[in-house]
N, C-alpha and C. Protein backbone atom coordinates (compact mmCIF):
# COMPACT_ATOMS: atom_id res chain seq x y z
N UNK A 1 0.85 -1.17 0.00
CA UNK A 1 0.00 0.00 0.00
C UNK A 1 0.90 1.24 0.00
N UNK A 2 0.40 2.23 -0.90
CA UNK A 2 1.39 3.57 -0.86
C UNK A 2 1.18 3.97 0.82
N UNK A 3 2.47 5.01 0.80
CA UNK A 3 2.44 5.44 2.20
C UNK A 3 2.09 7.00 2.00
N UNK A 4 0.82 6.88 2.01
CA UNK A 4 -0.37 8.40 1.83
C UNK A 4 -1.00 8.76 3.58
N UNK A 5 -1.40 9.94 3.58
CA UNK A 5 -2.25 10.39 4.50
C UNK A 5 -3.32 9.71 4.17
N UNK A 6 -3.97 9.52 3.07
CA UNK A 6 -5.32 9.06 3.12
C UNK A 6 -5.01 7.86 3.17
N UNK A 7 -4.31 6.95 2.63
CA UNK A 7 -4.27 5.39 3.06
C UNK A 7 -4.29 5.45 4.75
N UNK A 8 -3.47 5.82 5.16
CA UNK A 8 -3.34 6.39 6.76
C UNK A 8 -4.57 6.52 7.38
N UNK A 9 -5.14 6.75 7.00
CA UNK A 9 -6.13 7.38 7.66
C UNK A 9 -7.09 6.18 6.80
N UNK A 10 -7.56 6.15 6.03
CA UNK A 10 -8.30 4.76 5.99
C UNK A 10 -8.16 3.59 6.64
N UNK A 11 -6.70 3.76 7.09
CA UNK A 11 -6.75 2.48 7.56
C UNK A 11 -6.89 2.18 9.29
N UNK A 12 -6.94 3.40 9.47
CA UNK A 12 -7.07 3.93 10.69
C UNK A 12 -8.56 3.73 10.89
N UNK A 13 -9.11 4.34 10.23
CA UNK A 13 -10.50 4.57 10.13
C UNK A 13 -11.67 3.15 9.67
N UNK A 14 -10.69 1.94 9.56
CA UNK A 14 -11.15 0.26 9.18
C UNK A 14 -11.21 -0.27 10.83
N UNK A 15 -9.85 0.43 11.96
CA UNK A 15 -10.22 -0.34 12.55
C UNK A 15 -11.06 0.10 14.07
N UNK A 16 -11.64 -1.19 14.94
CA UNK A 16 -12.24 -0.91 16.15
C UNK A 16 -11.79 0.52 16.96
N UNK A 17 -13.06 1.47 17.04
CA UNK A 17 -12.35 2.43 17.79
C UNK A 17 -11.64 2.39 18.93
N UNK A 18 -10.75 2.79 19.49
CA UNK A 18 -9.91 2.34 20.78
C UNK A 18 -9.20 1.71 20.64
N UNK A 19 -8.85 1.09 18.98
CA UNK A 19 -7.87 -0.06 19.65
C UNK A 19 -5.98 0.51 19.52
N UNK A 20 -5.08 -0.14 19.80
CA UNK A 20 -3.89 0.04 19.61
C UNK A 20 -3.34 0.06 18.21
N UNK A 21 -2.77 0.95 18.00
CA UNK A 21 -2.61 0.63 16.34
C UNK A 21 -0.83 1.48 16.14
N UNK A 22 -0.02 0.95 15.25
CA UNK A 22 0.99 1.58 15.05
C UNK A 22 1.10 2.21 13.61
N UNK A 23 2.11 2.84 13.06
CA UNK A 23 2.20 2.84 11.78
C UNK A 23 4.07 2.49 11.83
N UNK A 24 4.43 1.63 10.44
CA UNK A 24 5.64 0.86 10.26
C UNK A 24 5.40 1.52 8.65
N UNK A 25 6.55 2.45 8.03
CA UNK A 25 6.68 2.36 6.80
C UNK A 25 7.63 2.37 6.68
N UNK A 26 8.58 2.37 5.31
CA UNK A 26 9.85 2.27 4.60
C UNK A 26 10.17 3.49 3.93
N UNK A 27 11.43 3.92 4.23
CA UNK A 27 12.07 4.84 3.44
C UNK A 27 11.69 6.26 4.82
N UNK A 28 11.86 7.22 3.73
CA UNK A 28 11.80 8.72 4.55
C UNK A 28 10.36 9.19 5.10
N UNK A 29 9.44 8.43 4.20
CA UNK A 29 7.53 8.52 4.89
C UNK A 29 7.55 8.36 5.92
N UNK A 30 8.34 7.33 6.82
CA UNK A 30 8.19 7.19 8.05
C UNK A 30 7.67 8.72 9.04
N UNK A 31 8.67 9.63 8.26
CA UNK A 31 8.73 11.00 9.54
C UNK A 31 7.25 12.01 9.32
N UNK A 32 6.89 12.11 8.06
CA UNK A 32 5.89 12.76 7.83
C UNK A 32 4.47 12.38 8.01
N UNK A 33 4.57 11.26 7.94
CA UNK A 33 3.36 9.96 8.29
C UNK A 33 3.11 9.92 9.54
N UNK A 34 4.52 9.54 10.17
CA UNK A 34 4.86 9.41 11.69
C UNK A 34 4.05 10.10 12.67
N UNK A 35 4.11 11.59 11.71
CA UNK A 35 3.70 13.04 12.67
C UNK A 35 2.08 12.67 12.03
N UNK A 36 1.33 12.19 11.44
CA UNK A 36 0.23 11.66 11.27
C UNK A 36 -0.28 11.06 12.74
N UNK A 37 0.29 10.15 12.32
CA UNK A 37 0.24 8.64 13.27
C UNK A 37 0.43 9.41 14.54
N UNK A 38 1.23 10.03 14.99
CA UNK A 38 1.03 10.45 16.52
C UNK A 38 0.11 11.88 16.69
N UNK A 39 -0.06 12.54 15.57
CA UNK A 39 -1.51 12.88 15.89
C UNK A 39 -2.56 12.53 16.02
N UNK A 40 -3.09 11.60 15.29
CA UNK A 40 -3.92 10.65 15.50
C UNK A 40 -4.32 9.37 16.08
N UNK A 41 -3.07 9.93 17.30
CA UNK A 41 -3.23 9.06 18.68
C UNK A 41 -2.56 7.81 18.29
N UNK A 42 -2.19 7.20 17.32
CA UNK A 42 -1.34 5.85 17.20
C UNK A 42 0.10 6.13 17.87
N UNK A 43 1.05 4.77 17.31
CA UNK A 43 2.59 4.58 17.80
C UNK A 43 3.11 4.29 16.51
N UNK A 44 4.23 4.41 16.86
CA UNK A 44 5.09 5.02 14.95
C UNK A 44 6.56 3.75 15.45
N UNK A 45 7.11 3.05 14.85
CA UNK A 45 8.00 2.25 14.70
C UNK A 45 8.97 2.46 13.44
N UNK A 46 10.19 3.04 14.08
CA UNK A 46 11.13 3.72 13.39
C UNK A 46 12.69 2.76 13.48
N UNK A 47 13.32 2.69 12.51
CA UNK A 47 15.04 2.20 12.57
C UNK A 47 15.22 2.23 11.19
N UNK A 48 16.97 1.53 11.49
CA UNK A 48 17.93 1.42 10.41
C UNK A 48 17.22 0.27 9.55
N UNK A 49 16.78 -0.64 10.11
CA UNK A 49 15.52 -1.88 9.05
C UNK A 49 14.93 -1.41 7.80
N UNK A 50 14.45 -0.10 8.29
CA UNK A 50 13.46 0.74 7.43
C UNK A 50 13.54 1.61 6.34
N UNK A 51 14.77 2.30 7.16
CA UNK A 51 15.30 3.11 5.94
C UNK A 51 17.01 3.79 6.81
N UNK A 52 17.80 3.83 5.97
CA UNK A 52 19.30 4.33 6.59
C UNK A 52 19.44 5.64 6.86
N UNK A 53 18.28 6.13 6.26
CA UNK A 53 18.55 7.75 5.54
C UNK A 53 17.25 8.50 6.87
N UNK A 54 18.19 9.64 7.35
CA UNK A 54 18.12 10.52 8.52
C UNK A 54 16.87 11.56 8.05
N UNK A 55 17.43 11.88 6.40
CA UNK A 55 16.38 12.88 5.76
C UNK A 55 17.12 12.86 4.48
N UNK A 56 16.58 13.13 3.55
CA UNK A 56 16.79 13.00 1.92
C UNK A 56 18.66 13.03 1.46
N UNK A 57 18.92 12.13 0.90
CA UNK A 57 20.58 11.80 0.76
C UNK A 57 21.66 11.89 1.89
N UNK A 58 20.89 12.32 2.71
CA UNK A 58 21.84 11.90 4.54
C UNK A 58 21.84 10.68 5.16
N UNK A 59 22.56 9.98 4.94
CA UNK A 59 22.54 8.80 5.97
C UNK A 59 22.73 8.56 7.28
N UNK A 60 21.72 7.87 8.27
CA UNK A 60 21.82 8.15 9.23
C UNK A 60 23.28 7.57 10.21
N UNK A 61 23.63 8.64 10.85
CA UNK A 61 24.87 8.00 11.90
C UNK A 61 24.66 6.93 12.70
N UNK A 62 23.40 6.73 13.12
CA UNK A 62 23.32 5.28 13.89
C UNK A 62 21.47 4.90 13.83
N UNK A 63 20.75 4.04 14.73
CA UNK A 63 19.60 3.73 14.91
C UNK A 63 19.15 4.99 15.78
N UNK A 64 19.78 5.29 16.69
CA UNK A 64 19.38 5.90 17.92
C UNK A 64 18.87 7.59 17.04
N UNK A 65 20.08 7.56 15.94
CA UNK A 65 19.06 9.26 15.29
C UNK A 65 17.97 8.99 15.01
N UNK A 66 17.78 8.15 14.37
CA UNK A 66 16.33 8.26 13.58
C UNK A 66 15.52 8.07 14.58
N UNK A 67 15.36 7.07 15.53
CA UNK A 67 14.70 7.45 16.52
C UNK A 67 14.45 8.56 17.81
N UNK A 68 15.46 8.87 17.74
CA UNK A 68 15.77 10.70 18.38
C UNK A 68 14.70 11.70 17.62
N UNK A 69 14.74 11.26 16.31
CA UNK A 69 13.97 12.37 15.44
C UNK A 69 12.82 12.16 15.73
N UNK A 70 12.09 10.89 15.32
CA UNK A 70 10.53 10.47 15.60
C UNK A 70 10.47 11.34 17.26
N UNK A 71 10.92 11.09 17.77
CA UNK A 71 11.08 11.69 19.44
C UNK A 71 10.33 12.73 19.51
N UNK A 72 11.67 13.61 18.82
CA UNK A 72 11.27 14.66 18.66
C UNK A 72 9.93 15.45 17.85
N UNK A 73 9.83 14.86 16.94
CA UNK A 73 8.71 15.12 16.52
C UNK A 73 7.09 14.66 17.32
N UNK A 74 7.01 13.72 17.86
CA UNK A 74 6.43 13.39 18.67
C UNK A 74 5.93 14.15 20.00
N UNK A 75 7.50 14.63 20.53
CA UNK A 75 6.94 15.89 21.66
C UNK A 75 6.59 17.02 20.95
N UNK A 76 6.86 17.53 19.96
CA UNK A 76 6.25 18.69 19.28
C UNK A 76 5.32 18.63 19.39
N UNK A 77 4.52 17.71 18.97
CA UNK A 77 3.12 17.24 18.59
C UNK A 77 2.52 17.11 20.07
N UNK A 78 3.46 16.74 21.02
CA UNK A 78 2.49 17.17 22.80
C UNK A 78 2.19 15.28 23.33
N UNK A 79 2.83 14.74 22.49
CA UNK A 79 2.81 13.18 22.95
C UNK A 79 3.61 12.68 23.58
N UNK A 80 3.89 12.10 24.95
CA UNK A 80 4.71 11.64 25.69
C UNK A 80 5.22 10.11 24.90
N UNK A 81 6.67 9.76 24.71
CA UNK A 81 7.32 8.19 24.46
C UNK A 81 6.85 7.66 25.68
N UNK A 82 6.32 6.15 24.92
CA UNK A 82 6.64 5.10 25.61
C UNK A 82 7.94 4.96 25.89
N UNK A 83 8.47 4.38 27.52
CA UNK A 83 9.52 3.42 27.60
C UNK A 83 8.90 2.28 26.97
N UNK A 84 10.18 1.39 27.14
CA UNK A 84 10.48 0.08 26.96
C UNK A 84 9.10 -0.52 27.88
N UNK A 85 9.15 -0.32 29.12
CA UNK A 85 8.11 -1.08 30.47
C UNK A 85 6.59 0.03 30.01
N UNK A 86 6.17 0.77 29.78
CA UNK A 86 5.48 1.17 28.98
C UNK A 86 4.29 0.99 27.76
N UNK A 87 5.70 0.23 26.72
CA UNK A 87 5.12 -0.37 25.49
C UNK A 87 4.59 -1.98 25.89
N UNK A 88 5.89 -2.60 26.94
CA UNK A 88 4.93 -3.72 27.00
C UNK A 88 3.81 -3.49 27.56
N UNK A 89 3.37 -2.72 28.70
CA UNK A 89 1.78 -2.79 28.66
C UNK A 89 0.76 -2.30 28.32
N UNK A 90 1.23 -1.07 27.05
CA UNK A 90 0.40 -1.08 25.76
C UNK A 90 0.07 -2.36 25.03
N UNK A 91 1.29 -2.95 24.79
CA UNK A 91 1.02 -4.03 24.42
C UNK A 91 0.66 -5.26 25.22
N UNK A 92 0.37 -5.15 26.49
CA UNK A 92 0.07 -6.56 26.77
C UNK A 92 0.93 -7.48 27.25
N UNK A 93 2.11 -7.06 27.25
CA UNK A 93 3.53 -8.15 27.10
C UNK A 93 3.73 -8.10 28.24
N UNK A 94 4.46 -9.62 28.49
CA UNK A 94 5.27 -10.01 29.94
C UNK A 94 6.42 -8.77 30.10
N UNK A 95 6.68 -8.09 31.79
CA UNK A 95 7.40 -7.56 31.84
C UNK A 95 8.55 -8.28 31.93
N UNK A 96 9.86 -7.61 31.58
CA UNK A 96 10.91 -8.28 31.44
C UNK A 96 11.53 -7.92 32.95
């Protein structure tokens, strides 16, 4: 599926209200989408897996930028990060 606002949002809009939902894309959409996705109350899943590149022909120096950035963009937007102990019980998961 292209990585659009309106796919985004359709697909947002397919599922049960309330439920947990993330957005995972490839390449540089991640960041602009991202700021979608955490406006619209989801969780955004960002790394080097996805795409290398920090922002258009920059490659990123490690995992930890690109996720620094989502961060950041994220508190802009007025949304607190999950920790690690956090996400598992968004998600449900055994604490470690």
């Amino acid at each position: 599926m292209q990585t659009t606002v309106d796919n985004l949002v359709f697909l947002k809009n397919s599922i049960p209200s309330g439920s947990t939902w993330s957005l995972c894309a490839v390449g540089l959409d991640i960041f602009p989408l991202g700021a979608v996705a955490v406006a619209a109350g989801g969780h955004v899943r960002v790394g080097l897996e996805d795409s290398v590149h920090i922002s258009k022909g920059v490659t990123a120096e490690s995992n930890a930028q690109i996720v620094s950035k989502m961060v950041r963009i994220a508190k802009e937007l007025g949304r607190e990060v999950a920790t690690a102990s956090d996400a598992r019980k968004i998600l449900s998961l055994q604490q470690a």
